[in-house]
PDB file of N, CA and C in Angstrom:
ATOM      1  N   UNK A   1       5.153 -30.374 -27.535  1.00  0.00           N
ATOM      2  CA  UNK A   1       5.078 -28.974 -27.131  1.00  0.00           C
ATOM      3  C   UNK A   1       6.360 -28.279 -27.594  1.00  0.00           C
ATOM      4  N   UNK A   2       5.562 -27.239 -28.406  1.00  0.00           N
ATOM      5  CA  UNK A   2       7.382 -26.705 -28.963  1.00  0.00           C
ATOM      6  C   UNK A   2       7.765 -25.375 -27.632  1.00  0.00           C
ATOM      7  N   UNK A   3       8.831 -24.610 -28.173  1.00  0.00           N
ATOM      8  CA  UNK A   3       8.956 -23.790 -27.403  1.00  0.00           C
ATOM      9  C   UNK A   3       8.206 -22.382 -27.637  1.00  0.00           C
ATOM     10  N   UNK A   4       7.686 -22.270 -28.260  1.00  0.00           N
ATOM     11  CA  UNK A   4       6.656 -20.985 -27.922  1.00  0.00           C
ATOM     12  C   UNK A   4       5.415 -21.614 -27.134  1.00  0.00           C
ATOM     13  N   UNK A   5       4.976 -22.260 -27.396  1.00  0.00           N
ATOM     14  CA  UNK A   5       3.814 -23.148 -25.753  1.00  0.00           C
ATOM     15  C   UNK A   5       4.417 -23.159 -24.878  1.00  0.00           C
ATOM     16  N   UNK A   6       5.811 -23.516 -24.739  1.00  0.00           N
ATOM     17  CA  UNK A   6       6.438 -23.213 -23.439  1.00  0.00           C
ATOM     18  C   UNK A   6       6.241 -21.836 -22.717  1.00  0.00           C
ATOM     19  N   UNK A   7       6.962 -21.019 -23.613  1.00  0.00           N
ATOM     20  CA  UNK A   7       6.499 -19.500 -23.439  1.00  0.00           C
ATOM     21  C   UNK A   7       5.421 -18.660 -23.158  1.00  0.00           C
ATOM     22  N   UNK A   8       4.272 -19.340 -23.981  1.00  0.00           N
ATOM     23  CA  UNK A   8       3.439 -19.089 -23.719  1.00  0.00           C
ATOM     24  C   UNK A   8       2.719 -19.169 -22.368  1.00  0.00           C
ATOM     25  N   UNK A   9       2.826 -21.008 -21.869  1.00  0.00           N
ATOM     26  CA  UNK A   9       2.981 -21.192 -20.331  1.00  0.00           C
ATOM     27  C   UNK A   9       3.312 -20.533 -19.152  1.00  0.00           C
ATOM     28  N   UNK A  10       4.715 -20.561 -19.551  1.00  0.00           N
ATOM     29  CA  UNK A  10       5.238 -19.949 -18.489  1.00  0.00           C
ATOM     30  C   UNK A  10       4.999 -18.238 -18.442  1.00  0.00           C
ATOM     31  N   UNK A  11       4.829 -17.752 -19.738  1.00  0.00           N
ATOM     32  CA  UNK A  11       4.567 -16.021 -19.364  1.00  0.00           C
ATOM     33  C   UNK A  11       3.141 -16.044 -19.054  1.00  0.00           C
ATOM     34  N   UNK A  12       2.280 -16.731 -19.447  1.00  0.00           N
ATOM     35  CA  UNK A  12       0.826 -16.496 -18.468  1.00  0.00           C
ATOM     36  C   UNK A  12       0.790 -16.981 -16.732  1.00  0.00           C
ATOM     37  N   UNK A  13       1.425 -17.988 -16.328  1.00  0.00           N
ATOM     38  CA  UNK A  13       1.531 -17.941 -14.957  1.00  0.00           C
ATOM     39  C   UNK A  13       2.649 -16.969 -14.345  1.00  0.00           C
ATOM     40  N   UNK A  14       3.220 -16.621 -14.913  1.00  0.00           N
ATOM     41  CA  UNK A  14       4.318 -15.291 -13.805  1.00  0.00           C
ATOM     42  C   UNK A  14       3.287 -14.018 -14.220  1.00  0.00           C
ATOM     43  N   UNK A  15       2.436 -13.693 -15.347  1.00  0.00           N
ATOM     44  CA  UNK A  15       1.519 -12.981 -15.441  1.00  0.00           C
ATOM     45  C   UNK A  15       0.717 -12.678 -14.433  1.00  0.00           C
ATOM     46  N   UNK A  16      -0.073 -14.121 -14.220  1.00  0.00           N
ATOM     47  CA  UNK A  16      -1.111 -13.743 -13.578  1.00  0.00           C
ATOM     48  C   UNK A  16      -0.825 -14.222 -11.829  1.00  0.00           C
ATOM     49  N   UNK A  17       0.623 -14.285 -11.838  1.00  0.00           N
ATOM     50  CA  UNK A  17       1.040 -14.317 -10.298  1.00  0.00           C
ATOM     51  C   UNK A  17       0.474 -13.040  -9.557  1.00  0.00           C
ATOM     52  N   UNK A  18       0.388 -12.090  -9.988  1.00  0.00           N
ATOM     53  CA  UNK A  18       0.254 -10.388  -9.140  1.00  0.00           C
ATOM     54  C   UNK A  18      -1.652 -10.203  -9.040  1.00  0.00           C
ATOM     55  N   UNK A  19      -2.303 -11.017 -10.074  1.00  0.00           N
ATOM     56  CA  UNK A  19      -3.557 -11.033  -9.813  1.00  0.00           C
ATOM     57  C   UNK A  19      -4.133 -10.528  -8.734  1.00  0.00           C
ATOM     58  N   UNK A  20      -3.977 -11.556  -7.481  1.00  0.00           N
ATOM     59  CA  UNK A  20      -4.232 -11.898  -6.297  1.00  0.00           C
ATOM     60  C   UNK A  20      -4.042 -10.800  -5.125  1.00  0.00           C
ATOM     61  N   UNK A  21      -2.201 -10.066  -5.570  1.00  0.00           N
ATOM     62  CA  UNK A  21      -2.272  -8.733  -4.992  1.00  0.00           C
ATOM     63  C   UNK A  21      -3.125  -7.845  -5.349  1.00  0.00           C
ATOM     64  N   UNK A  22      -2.913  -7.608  -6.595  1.00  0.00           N
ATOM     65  CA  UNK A  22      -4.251  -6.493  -7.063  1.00  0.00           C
ATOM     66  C   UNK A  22      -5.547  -6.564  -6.923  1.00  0.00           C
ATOM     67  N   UNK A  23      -6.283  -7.969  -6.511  1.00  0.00           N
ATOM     68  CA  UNK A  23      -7.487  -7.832  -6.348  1.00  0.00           C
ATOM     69  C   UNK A  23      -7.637  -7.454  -4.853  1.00  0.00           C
ATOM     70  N   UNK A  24      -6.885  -8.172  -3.555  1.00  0.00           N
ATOM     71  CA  UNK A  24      -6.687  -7.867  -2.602  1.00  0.00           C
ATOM     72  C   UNK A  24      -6.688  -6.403  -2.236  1.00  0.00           C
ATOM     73  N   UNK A  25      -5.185  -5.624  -3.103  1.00  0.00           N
ATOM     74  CA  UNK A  25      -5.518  -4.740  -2.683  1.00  0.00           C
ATOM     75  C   UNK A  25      -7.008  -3.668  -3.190  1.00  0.00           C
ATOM     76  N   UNK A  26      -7.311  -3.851  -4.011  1.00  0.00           N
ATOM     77  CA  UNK A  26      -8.506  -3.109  -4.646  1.00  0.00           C
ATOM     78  C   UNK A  26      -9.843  -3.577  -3.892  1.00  0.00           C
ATOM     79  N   UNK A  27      -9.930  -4.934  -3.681  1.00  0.00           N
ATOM     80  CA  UNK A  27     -11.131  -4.963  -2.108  1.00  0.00           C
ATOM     81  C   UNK A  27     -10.622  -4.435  -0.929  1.00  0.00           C
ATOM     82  N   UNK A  28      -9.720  -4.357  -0.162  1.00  0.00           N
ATOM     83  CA  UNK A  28      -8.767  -3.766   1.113  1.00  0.00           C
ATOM     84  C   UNK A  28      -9.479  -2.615   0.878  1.00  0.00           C
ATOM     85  N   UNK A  29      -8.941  -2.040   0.012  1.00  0.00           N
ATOM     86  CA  UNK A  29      -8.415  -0.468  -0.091  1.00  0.00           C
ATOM     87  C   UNK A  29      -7.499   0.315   0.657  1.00  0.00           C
ATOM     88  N   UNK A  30      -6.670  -0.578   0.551  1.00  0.00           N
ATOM     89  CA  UNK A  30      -5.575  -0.492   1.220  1.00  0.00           C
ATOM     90  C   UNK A  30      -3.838  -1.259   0.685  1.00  0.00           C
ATOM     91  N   UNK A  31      -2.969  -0.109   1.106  1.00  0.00           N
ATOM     92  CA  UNK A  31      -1.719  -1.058   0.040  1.00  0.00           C
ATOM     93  C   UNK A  31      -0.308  -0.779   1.023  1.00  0.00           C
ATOM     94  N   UNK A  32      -0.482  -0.392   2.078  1.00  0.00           N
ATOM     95  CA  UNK A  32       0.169  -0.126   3.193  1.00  0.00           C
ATOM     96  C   UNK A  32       1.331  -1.255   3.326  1.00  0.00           C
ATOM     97  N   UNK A  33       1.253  -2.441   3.267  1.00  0.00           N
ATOM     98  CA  UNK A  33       2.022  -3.641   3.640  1.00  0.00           C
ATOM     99  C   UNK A  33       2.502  -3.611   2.133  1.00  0.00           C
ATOM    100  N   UNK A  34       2.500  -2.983   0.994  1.00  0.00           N
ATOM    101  CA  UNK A  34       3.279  -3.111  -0.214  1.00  0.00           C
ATOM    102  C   UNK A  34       4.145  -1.629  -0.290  1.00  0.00           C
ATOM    103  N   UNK A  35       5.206  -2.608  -0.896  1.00  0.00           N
ATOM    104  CA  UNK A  35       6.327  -1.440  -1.287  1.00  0.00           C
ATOM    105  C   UNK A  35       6.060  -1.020  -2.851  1.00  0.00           C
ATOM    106  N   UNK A  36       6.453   0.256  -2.507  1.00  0.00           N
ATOM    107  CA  UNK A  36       6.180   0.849  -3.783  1.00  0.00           C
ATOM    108  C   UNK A  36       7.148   0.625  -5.452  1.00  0.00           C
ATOM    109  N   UNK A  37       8.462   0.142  -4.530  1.00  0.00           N
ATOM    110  CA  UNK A  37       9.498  -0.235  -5.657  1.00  0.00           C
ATOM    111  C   UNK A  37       9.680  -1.490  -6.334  1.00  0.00           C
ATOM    112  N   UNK A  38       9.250  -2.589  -5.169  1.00  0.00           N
ATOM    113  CA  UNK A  38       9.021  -3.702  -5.964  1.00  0.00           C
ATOM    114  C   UNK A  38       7.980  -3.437  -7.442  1.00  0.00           C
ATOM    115  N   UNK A  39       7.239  -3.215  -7.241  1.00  0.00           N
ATOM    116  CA  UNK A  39       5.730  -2.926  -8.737  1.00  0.00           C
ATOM    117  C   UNK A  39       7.003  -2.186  -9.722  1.00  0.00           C
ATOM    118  N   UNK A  40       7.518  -1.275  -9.202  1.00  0.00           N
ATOM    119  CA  UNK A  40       8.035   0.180  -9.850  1.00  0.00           C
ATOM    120  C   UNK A  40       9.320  -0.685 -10.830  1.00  0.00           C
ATOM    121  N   UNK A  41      10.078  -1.520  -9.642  1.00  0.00           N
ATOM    122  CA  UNK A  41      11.283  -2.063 -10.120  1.00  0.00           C
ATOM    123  C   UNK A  41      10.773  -3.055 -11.564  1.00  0.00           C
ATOM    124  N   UNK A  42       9.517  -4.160 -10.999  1.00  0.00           N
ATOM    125  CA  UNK A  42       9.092  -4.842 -11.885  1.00  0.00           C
ATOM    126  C   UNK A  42       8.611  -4.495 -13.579  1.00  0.00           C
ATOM    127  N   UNK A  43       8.147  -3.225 -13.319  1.00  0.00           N
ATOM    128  CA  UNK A  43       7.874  -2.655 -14.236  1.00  0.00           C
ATOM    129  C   UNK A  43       8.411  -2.325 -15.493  1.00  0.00           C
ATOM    130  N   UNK A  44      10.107  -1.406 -14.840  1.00  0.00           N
ATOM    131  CA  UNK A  44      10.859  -0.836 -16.060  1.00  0.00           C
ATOM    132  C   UNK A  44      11.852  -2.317 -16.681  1.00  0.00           C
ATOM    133  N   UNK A  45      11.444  -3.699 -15.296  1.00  0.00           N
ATOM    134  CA  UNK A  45      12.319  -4.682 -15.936  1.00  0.00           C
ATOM    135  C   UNK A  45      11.391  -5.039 -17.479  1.00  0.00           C
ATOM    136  N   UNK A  46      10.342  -5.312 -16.839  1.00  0.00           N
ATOM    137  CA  UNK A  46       9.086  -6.106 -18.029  1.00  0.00           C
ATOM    138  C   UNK A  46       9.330  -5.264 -19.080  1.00  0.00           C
ATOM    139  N   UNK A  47       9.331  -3.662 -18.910  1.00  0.00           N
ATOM    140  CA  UNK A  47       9.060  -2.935 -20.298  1.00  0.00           C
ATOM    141  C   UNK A  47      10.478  -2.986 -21.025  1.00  0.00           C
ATOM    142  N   UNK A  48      11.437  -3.298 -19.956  1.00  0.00           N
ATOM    143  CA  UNK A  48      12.815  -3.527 -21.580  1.00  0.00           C
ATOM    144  C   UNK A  48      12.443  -5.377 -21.807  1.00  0.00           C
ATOM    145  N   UNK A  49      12.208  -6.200 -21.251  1.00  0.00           N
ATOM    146  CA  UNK A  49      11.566  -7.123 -21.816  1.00  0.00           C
ATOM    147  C   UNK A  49      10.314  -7.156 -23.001  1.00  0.00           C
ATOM    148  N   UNK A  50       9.643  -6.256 -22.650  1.00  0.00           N
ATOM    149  CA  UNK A  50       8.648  -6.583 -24.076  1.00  0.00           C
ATOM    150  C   UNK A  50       9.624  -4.766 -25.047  1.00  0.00           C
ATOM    151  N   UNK A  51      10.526  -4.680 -25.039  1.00  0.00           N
ATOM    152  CA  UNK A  51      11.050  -4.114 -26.357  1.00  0.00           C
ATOM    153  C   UNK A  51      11.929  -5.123 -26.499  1.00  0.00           C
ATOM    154  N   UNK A  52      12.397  -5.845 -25.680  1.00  0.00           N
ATOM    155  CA  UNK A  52      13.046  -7.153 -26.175  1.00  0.00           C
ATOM    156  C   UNK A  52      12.316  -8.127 -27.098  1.00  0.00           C
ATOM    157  N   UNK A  53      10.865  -8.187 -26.636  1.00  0.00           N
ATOM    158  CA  UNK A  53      10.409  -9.306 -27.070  1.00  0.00           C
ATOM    159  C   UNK A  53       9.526  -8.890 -28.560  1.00  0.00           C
ATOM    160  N   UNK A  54       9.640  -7.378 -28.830  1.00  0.00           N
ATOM    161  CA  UNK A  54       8.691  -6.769 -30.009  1.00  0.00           C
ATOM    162  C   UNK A  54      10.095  -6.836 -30.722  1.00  0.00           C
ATOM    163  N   UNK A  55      11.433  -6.471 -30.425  1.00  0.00           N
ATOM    164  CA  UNK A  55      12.833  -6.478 -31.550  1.00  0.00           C
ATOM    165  C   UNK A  55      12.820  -7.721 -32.202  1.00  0.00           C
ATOM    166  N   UNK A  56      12.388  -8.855 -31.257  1.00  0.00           N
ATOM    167  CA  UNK A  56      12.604 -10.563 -32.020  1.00  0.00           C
ATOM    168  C   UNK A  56      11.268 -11.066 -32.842  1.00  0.00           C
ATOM    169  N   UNK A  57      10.027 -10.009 -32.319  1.00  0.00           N
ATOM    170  CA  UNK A  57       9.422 -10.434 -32.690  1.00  0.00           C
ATOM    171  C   UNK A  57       8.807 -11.920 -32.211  1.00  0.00           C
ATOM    172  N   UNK A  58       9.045 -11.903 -30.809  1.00  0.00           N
ATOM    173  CA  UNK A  58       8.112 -13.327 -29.934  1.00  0.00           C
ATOM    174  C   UNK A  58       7.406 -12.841 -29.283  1.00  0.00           C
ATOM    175  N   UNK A  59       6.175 -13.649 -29.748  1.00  0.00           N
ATOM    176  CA  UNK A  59       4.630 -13.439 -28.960  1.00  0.00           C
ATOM    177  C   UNK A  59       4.684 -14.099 -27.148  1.00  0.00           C
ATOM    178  N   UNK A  60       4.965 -14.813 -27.287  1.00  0.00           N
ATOM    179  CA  UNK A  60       5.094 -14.806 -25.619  1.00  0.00           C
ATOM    180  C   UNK A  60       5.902 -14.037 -25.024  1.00  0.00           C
ATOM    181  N   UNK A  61       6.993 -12.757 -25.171  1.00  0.00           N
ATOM    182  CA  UNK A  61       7.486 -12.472 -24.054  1.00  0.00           C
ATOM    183  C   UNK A  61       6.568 -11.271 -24.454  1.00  0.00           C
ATOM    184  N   UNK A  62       6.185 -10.722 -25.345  1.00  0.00           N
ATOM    185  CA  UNK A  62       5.180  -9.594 -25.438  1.00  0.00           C
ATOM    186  C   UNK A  62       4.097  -9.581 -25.301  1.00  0.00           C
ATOM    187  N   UNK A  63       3.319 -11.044 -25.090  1.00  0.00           N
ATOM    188  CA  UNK A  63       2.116 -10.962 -24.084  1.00  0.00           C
ATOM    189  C   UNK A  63       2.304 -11.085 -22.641  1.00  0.00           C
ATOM    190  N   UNK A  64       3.193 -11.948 -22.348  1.00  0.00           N
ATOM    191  CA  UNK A  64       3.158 -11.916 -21.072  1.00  0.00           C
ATOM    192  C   UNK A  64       3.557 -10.500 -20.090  1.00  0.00           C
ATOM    193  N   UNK A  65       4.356  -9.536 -20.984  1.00  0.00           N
ATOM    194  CA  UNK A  65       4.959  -8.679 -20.113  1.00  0.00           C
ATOM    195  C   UNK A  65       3.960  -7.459 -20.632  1.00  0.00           C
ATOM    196  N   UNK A  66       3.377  -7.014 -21.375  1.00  0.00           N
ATOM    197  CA  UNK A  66       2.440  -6.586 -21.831  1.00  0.00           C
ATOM    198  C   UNK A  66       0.967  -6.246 -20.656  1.00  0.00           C
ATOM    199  N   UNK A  67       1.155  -7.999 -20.547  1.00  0.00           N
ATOM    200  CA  UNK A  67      -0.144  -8.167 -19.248  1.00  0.00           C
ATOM    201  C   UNK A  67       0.275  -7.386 -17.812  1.00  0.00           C
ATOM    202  N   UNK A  68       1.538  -8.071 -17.822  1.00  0.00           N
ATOM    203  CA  UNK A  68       2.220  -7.837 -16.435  1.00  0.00           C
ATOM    204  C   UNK A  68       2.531  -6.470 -15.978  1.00  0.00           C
ATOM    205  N   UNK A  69       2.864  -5.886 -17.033  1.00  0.00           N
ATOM    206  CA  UNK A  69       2.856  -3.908 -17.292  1.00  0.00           C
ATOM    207  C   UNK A  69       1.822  -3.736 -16.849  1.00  0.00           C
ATOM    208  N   UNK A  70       0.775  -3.894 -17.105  1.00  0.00           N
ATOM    209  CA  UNK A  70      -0.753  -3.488 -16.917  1.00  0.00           C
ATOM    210  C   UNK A  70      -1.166  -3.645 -15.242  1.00  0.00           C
ATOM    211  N   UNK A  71      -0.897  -5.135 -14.987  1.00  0.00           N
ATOM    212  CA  UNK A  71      -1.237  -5.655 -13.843  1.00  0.00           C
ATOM    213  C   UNK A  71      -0.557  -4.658 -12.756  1.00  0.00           C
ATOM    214  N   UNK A  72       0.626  -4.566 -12.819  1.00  0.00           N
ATOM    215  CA  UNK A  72       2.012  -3.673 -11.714  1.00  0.00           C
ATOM    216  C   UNK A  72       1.598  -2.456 -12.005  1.00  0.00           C
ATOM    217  N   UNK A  73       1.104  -1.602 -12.914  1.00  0.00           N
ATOM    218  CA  UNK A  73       0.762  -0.141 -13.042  1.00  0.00           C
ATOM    219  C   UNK A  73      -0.574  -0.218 -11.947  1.00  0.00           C
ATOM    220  N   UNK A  74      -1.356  -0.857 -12.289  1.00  0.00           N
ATOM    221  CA  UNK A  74      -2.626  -0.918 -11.743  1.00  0.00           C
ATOM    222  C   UNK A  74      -2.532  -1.070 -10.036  1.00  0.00           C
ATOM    223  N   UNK A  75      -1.122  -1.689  -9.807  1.00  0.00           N
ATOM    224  CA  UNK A  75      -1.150  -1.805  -8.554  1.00  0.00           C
ATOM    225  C   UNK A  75      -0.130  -0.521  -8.026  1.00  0.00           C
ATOM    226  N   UNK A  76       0.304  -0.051  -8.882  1.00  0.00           N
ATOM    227  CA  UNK A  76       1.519   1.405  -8.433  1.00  0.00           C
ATOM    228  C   UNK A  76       0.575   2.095  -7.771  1.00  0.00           C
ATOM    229  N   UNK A  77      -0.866   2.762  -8.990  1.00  0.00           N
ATOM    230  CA  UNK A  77      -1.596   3.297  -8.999  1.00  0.00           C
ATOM    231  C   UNK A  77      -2.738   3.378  -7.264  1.00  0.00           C
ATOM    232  N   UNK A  78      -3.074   2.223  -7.509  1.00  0.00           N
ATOM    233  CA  UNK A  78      -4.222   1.804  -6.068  1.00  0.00           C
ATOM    234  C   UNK A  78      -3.201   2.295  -5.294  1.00  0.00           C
ATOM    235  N   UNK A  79      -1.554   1.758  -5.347  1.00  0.00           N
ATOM    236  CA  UNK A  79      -0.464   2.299  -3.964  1.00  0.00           C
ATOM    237  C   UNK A  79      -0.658   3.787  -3.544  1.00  0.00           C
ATOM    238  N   UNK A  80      -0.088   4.507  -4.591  1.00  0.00           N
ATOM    239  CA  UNK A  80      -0.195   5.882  -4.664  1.00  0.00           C
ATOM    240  C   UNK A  80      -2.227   6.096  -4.501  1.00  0.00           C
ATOM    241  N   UNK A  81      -2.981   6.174  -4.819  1.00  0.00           N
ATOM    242  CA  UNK A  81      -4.509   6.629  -4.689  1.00  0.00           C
ATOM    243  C   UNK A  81      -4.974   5.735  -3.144  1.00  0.00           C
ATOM    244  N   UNK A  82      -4.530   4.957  -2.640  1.00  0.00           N
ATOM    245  CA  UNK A  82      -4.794   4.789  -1.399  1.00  0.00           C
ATOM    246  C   UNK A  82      -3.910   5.007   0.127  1.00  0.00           C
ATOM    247  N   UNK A  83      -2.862   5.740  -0.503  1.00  0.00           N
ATOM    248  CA  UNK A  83      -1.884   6.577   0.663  1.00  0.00           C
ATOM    249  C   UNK A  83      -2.859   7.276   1.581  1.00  0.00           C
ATOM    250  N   UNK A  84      -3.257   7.972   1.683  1.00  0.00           N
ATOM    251  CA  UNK A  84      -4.388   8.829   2.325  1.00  0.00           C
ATOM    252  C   UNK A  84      -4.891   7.768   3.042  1.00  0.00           C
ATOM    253  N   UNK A  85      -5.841   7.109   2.803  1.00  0.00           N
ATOM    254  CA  UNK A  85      -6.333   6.194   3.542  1.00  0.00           C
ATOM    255  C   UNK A  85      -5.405   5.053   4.461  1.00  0.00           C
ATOM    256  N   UNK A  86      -4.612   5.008   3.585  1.00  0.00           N
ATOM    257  CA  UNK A  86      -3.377   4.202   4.725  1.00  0.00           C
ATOM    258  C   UNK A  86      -3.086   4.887   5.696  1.00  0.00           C
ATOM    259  N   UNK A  87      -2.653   6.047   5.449  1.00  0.00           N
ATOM    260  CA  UNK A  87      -2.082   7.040   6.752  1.00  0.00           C
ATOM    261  C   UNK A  87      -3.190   7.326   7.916  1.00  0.00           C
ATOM    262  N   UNK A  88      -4.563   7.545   7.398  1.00  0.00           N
ATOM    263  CA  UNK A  88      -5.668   7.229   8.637  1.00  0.00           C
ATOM    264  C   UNK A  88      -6.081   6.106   9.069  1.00  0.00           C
ATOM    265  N   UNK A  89      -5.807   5.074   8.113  1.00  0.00           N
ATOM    266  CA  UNK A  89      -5.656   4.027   9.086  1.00  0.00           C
ATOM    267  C   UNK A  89      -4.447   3.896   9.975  1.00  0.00           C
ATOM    268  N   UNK A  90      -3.819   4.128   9.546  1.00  0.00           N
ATOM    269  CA  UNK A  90      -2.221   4.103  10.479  1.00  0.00           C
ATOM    270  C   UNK A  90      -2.445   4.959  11.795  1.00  0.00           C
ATOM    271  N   UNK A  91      -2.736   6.156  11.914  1.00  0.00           N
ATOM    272  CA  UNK A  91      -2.988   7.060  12.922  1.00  0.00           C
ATOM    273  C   UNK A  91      -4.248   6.240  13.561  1.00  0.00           C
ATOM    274  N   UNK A  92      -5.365   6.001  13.073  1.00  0.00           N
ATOM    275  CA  UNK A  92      -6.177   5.601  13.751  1.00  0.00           C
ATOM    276  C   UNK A  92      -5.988   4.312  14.569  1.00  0.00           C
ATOM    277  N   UNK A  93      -5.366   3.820  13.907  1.00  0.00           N
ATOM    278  CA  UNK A  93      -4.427   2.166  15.026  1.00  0.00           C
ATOM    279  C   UNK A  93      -4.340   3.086  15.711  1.00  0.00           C
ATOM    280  N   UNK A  94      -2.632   3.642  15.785  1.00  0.00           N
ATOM    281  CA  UNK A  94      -1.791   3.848  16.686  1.00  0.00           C
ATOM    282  C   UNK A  94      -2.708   4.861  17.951  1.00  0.00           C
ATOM    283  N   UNK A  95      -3.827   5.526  17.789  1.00  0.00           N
ATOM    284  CA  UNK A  95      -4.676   6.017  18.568  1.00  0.00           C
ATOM    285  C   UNK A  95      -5.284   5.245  19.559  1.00  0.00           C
ATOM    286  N   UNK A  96      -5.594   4.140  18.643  1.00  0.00           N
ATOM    287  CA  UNK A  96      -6.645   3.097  19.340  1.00  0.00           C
ATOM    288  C   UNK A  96      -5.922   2.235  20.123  1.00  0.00           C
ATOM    289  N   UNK A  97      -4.478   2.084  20.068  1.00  0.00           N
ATOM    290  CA  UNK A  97      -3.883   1.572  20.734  1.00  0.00           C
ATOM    291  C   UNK A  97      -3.307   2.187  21.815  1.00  0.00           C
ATOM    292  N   UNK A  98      -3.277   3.362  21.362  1.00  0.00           N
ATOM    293  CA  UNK A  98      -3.074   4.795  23.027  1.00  0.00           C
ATOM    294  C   UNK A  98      -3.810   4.625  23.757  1.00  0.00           C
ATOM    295  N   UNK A  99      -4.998   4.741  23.491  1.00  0.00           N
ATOM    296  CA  UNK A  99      -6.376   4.698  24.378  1.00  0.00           C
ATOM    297  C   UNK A  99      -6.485   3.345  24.774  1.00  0.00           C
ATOM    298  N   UNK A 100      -5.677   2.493  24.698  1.00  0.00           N
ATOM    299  CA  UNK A 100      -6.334   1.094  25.379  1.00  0.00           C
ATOM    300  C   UNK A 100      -5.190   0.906  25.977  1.00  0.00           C
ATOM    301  N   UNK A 101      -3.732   1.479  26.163  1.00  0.00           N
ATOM    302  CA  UNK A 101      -2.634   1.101  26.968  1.00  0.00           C
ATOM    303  C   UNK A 101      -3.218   1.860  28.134  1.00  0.00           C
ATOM    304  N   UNK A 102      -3.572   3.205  27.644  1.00  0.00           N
ATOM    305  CA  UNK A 102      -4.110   4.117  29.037  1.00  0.00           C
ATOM    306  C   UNK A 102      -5.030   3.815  30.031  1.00  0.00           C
ATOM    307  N   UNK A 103      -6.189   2.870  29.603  1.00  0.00           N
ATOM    308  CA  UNK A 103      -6.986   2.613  30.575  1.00  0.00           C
ATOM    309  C   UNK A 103      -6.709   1.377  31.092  1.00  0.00           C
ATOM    310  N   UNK A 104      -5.436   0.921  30.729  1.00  0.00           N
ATOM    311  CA  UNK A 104      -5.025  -0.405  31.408  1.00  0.00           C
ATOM    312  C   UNK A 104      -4.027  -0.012  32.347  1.00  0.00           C
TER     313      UNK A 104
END
């Protein structure tokens, strides 16, 4: 195994680490328990990584971060387009939990 299979390796599993959030949150519909800066922070790191990795000209750090751009936008996005719905769920807890301290 030379070292671009390595690369290759390892940038498809830190890739497809965020999968799992994004599908989560996109069945939820909901992104309330995620911060918005982690995705945000991850993001502008990956994109000076893949101009790093298009200057050398290596295919693994420009697929993997390529993917990973995609994956973290997709989840900025659901963050920001499901605020609204977080916030009525949020009020609607904290309601439902008024109304059940009160009749106790």
């Amino acid at each position: 195994m030379n070292a671009t299979h390595i690369g290759l390796v390892a940038g498809a599993l830190t890739s497809v680490a965020v999968i799992p959030q994004v599908v989560r949150t996109y069945r939820t519909r909901h992104a309330r328990d995620i911060s918005i800066w982690q995705p945000v922070l991850l993001d502008v790191g990956m994109v000076l990584w893949l101009i790093y990795g298009i200057m050398l000209k290596d295919l693994p750090l420009i697929l993997a971060n390529a993917f990973s751009i995609f994956c973290n936008t997709l989840l900025i996005g659901m963050k920001i387009y499901f605020k609204e719905d977080d916030k009525q769920r949020r009020r609607d807890y904290i309601d439902a939990n008024r109304s059940h301290k009160e009749e106790t």
